[in-house]
N, C-alpha and C. Protein backbone atom coordinates (compact mmCIF):
# COMPACT_ATOMS: atom_id res chain seq x y z
N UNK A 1 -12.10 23.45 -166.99
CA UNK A 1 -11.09 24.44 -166.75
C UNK A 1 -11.46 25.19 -165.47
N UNK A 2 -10.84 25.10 -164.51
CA UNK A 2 -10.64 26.02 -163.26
C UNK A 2 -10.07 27.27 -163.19
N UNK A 3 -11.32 28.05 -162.90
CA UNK A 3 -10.55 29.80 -162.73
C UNK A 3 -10.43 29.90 -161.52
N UNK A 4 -9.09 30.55 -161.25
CA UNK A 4 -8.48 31.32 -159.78
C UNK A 4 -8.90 32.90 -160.40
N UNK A 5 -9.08 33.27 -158.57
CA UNK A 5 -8.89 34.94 -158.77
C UNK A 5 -9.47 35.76 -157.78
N UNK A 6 -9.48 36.57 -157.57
CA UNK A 6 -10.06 37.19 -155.95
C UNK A 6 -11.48 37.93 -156.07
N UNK A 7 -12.25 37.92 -155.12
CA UNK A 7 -13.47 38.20 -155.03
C UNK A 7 -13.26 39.93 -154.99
N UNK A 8 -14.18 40.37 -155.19
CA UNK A 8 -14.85 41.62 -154.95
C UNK A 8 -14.29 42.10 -153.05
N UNK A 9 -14.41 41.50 -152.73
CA UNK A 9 -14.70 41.35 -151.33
C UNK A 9 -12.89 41.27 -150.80
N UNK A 10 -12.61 40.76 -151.26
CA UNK A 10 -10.44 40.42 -151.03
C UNK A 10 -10.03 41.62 -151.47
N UNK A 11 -10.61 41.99 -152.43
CA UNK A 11 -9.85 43.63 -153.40
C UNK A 11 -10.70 44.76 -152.23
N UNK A 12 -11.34 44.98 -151.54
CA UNK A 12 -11.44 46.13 -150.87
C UNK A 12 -10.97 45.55 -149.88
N UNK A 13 -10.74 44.65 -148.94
CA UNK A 13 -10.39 44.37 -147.82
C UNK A 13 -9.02 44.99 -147.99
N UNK A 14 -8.09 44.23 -148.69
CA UNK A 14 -6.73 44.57 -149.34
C UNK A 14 -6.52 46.35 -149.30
N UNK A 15 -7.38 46.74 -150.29
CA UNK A 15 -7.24 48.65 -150.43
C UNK A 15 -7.45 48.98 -149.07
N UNK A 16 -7.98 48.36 -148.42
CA UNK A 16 -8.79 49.06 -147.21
C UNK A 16 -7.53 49.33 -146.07
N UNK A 17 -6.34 47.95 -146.02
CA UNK A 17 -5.40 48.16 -145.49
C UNK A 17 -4.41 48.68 -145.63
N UNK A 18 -4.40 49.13 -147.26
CA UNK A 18 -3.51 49.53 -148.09
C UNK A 18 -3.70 51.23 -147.36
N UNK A 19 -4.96 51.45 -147.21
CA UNK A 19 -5.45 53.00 -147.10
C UNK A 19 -4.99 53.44 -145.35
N UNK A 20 -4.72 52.32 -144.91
CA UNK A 20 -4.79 53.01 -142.95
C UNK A 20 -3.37 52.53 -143.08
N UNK A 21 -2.84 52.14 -143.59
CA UNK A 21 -1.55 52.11 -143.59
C UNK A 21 -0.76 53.42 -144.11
N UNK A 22 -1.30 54.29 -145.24
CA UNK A 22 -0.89 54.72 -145.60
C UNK A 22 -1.37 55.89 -144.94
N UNK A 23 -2.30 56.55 -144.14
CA UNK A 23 -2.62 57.08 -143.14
C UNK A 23 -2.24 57.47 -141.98
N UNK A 24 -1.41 56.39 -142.02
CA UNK A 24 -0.71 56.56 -140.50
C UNK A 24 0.90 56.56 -141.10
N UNK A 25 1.29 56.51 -142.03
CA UNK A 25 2.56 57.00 -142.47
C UNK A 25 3.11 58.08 -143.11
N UNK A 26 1.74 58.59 -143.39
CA UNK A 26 1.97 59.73 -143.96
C UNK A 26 2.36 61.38 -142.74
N UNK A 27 1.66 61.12 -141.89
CA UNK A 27 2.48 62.17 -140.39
C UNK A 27 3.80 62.22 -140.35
N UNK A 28 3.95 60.81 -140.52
CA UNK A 28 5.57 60.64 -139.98
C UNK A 28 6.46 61.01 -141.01
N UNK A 29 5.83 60.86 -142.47
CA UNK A 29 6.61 61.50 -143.61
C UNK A 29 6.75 63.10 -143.51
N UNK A 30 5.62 63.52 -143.07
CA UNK A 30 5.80 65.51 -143.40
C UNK A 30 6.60 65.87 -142.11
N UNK A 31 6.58 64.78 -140.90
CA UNK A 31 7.58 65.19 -139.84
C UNK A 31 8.96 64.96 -140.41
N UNK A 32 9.20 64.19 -140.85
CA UNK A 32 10.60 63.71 -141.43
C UNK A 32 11.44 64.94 -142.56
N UNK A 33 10.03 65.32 -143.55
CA UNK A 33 10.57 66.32 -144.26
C UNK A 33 11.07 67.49 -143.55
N UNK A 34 10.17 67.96 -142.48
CA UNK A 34 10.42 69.37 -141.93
C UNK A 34 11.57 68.98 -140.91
N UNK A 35 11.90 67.84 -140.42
CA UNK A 35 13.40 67.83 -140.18
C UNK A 35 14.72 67.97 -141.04
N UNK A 36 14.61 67.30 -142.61
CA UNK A 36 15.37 67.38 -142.70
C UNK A 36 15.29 68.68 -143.80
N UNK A 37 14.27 69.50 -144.38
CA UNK A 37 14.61 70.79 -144.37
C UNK A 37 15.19 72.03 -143.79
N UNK A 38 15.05 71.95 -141.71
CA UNK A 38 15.96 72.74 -140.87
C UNK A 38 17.03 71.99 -141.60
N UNK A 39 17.54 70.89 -141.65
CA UNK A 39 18.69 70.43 -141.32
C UNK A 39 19.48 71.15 -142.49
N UNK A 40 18.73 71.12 -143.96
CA UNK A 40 19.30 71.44 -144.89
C UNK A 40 19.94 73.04 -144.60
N UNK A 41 18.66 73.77 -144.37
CA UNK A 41 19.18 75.46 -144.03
C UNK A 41 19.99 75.47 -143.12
N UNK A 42 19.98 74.64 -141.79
CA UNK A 42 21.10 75.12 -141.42
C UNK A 42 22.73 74.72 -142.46
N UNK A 43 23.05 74.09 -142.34
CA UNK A 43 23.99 73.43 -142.89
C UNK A 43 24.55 74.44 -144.05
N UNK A 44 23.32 75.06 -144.56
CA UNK A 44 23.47 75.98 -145.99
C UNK A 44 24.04 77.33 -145.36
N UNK A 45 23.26 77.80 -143.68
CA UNK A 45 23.52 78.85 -143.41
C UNK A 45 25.15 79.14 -142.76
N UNK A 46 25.10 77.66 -142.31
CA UNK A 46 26.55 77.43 -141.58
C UNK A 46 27.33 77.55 -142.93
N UNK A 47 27.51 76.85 -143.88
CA UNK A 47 28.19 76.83 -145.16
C UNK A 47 27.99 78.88 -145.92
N UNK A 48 27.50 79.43 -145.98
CA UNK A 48 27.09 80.64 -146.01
C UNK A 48 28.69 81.54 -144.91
N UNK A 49 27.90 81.47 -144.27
CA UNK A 49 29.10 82.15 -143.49
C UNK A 49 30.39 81.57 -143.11
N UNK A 50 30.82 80.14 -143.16
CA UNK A 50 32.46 79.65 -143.60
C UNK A 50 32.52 80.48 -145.06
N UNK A 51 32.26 80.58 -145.87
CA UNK A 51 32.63 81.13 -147.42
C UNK A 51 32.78 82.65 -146.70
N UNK A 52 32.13 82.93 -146.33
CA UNK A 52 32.45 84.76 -145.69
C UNK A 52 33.59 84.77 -145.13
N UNK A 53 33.83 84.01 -144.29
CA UNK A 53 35.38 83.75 -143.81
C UNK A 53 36.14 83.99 -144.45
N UNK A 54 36.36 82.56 -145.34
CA UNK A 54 36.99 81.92 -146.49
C UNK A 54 37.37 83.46 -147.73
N UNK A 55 36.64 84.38 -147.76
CA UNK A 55 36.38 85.03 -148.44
C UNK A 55 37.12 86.44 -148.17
N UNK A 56 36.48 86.77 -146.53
CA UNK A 56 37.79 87.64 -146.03
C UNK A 56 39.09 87.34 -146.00
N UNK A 57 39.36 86.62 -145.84
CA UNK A 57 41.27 85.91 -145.64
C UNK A 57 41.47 85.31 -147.27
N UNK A 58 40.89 85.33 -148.31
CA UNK A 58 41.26 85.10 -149.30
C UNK A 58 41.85 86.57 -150.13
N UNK A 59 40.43 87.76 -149.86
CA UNK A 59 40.82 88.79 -150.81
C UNK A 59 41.41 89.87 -149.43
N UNK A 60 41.65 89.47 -148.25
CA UNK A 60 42.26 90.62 -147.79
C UNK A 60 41.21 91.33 -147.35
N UNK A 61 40.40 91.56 -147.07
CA UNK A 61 39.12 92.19 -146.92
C UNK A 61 37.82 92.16 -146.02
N UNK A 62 37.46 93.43 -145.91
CA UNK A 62 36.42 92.47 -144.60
C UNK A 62 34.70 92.28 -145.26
N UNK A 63 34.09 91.10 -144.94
CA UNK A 63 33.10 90.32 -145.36
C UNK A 63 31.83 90.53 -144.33
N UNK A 64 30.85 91.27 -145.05
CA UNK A 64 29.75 91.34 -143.94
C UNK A 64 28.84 90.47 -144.44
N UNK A 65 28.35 89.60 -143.33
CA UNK A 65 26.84 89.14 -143.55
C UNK A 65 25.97 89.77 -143.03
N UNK A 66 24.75 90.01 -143.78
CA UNK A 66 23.41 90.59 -143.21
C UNK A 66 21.98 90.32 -143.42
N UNK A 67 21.76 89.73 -142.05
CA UNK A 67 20.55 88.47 -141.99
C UNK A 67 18.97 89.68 -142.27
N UNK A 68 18.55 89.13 -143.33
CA UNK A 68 17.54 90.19 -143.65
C UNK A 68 16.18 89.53 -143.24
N UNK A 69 15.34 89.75 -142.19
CA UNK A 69 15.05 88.64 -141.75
C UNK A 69 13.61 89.03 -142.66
N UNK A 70 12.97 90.23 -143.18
CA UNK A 70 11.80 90.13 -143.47
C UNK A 70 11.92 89.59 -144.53
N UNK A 71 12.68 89.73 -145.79
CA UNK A 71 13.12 88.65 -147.17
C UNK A 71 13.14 87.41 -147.30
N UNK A 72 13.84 87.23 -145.87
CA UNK A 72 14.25 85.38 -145.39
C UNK A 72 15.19 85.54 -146.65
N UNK A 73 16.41 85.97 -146.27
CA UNK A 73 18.04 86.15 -146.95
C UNK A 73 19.29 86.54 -145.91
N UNK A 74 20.21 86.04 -146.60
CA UNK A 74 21.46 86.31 -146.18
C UNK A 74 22.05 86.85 -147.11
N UNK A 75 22.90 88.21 -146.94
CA UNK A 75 23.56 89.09 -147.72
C UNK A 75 24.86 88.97 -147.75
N UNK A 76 25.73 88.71 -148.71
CA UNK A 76 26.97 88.64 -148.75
C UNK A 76 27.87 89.90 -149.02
N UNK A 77 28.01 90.67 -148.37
CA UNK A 77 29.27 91.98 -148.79
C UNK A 77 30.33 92.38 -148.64
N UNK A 78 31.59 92.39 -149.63
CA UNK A 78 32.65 92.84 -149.69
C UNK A 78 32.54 94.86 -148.59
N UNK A 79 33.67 94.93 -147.89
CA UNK A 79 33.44 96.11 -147.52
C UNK A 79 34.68 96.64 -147.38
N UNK A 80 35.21 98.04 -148.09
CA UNK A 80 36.07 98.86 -148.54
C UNK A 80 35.62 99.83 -147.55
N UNK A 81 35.78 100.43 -146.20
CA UNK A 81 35.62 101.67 -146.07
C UNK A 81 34.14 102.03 -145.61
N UNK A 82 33.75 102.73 -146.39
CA UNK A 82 31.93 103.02 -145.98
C UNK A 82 31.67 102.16 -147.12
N UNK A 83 31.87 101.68 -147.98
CA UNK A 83 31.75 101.42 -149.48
C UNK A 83 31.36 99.51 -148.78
N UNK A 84 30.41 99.09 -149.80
CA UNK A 84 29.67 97.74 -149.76
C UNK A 84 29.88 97.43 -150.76
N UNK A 85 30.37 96.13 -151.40
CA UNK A 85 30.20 95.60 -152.80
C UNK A 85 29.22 94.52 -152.57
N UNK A 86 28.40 94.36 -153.19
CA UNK A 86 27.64 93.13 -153.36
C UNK A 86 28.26 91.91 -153.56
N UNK A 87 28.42 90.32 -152.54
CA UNK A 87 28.63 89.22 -153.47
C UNK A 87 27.80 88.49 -153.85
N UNK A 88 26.88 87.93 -152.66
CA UNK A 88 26.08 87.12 -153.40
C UNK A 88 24.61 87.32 -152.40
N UNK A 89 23.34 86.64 -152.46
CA UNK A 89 22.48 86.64 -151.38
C UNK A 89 21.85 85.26 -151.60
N UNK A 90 21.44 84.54 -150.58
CA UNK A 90 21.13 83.30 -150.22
C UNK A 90 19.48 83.33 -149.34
N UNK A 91 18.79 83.02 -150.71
CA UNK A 91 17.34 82.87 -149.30
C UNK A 91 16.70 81.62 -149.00
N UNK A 92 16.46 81.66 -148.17
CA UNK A 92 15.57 80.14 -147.63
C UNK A 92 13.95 80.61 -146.93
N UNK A 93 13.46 81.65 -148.26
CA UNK A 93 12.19 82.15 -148.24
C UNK A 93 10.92 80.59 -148.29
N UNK A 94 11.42 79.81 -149.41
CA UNK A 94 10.44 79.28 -149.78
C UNK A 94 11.13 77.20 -149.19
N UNK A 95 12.03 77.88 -147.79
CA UNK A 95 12.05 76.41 -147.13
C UNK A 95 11.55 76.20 -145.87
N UNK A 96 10.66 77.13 -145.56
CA UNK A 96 9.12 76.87 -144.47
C UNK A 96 10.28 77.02 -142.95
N UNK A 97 11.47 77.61 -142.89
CA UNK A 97 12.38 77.95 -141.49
C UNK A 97 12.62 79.23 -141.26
N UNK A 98 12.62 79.45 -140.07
CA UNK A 98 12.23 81.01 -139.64
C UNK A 98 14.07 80.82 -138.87
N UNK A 99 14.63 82.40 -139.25
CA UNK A 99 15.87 82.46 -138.68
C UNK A 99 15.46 83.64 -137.57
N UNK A 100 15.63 83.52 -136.04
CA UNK A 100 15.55 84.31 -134.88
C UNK A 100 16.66 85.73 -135.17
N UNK A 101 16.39 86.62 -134.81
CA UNK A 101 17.31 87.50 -134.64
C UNK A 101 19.15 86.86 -133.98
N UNK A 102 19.86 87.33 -134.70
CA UNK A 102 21.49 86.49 -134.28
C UNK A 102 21.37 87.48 -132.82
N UNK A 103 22.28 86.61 -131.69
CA UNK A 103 22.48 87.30 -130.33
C UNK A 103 23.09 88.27 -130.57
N UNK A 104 23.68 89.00 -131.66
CA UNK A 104 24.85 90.08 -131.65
C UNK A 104 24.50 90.99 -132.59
N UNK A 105 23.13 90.84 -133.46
CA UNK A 105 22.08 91.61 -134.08
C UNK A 105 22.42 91.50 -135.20
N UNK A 106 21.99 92.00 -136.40
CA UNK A 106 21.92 91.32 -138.05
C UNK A 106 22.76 91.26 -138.54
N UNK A 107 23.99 91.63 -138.17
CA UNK A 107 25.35 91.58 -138.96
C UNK A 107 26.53 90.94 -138.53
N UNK A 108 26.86 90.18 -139.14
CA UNK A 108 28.39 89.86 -138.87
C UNK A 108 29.61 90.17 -139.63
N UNK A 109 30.25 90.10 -139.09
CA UNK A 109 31.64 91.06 -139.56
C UNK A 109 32.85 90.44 -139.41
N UNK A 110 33.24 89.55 -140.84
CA UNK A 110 34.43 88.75 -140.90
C UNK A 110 35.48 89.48 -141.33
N UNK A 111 36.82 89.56 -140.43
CA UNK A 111 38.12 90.23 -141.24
C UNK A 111 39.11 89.47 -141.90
N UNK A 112 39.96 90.12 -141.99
CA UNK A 112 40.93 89.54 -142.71
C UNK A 112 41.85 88.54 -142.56
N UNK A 113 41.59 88.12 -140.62
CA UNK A 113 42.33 87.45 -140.41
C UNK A 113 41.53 86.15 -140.07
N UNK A 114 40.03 86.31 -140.75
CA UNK A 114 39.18 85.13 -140.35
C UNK A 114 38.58 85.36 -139.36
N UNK A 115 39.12 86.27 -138.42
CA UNK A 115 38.26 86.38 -136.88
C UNK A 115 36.73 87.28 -137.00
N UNK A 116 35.62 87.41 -136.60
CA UNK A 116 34.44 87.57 -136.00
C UNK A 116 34.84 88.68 -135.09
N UNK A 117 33.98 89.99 -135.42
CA UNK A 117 33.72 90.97 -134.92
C UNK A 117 33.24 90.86 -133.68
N UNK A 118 31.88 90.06 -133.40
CA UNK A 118 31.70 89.75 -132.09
C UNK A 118 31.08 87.98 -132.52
N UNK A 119 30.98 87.49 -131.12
CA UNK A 119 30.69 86.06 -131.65
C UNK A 119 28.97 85.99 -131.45
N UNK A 120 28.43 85.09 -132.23
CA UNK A 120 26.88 85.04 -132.38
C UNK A 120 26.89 83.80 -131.91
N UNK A 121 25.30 83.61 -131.84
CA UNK A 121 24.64 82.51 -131.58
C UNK A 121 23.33 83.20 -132.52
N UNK A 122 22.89 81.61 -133.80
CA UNK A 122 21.87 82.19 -134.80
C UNK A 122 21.05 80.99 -134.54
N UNK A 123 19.68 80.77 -133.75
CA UNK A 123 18.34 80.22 -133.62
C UNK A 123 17.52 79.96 -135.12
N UNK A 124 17.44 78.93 -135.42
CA UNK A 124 16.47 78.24 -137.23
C UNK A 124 15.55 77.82 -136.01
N UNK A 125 14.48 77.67 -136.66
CA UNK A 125 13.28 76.99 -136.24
C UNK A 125 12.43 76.80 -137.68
N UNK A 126 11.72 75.46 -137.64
CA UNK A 126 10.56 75.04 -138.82
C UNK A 126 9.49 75.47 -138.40
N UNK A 127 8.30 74.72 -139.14
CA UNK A 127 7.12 75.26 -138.62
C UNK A 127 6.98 74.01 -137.66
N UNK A 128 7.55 73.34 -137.49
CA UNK A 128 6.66 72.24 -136.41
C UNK A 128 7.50 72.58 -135.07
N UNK A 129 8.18 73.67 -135.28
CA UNK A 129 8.46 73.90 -133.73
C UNK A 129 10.23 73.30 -133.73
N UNK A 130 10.63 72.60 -134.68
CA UNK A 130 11.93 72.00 -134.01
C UNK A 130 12.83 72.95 -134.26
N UNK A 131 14.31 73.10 -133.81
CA UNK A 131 15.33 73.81 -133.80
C UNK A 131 16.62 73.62 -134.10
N UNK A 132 16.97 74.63 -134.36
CA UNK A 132 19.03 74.28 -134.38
C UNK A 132 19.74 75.28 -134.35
N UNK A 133 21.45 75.40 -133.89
CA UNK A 133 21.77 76.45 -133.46
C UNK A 133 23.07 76.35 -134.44
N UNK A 134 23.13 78.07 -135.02
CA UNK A 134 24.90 78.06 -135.33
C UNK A 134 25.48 78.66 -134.90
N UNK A 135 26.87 78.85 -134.49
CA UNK A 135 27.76 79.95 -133.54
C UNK A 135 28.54 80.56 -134.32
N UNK A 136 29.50 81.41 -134.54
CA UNK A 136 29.86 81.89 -135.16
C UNK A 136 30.94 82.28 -133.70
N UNK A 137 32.19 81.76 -133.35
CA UNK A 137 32.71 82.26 -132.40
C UNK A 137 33.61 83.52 -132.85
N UNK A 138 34.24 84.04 -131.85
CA UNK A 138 35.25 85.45 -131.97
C UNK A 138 36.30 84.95 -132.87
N UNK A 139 36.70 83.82 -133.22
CA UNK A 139 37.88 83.43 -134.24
C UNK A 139 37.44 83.09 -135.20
N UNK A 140 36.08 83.52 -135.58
CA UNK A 140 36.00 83.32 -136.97
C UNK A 140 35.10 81.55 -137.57
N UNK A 141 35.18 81.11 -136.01
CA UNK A 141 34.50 79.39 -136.42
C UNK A 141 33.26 79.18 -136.25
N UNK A 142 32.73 78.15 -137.45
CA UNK A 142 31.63 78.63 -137.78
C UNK A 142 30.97 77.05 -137.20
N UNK A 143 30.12 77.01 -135.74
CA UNK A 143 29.87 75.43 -135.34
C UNK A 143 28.18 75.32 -135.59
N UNK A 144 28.12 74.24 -135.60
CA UNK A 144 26.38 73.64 -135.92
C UNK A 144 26.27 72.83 -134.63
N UNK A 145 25.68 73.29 -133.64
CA UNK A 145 24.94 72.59 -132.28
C UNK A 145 24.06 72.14 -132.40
């Protein structure tokens, strides 16, 4: 009776390639994640402020967002007057992306007719340095550059 089967010597050679392979793919995996985590926040932040829109021209009303940057949140508020109602708040504390101060400073201010108080430009960055931009123009449109 003839036994097949691999030496001592084939089974670490094997792991051994198994191990620098997996070495050198693993960079390219945590780069991949921290791309597509910006990608997610933005997308969430852009989606965030269309609903503020969506929200002023639904109830008639004007819709503030307010980028809280030491929380890492976005504030959703109904606004009557001096009067704030709370709607909702959105954080992306624990998705490793830093949001820059907006060009037009922490607040935006959607009315009733959908249009933007003043128009922004809002800077995401990860930790590996990459970026993305959302605008928020004077009519209320909300673009991902």
């Amino acid at each position: 009776m003839k036994q097949e089967g691999h030496t001592l010597m084939e089974l670490m050679v094997g792991l051994a390639i198994t191990g620098i392979i997996s070495a050198l793919a693993i960079p390219n995996f945590l780069t991949l994640n921290s791309s597509e985590q910006i990608h997610s926040v933005t997308e969430e932040v852009a989606s965030e402020l269309r609903l503020a829109r969506q929200l002023a021209m639904a109830h008639r009303d004007r819709v503030r967002i307010t980028f809280d940057l030491e929380q890492q949140a976005l504030v959703s508020q109904f606004v009557n007057g001096l009067e704030a109602t709370l709607h909702h708040v959105y954080r992306y504390a624990d998705k490793e992306v830093a949001i820059d101060e907006p060009s037009a400073g922490l607040e935006i201010l959607f009315h009733p007719s959908g249009r933007s108080a003043t128009a922004t430009t809002i800077h995401l960055r990860n930790t590996k340095g990459q970026t993305q931009t959302v605008t928020v123009g004077i009519t209320g449109r909300v673009s991902i550059l």
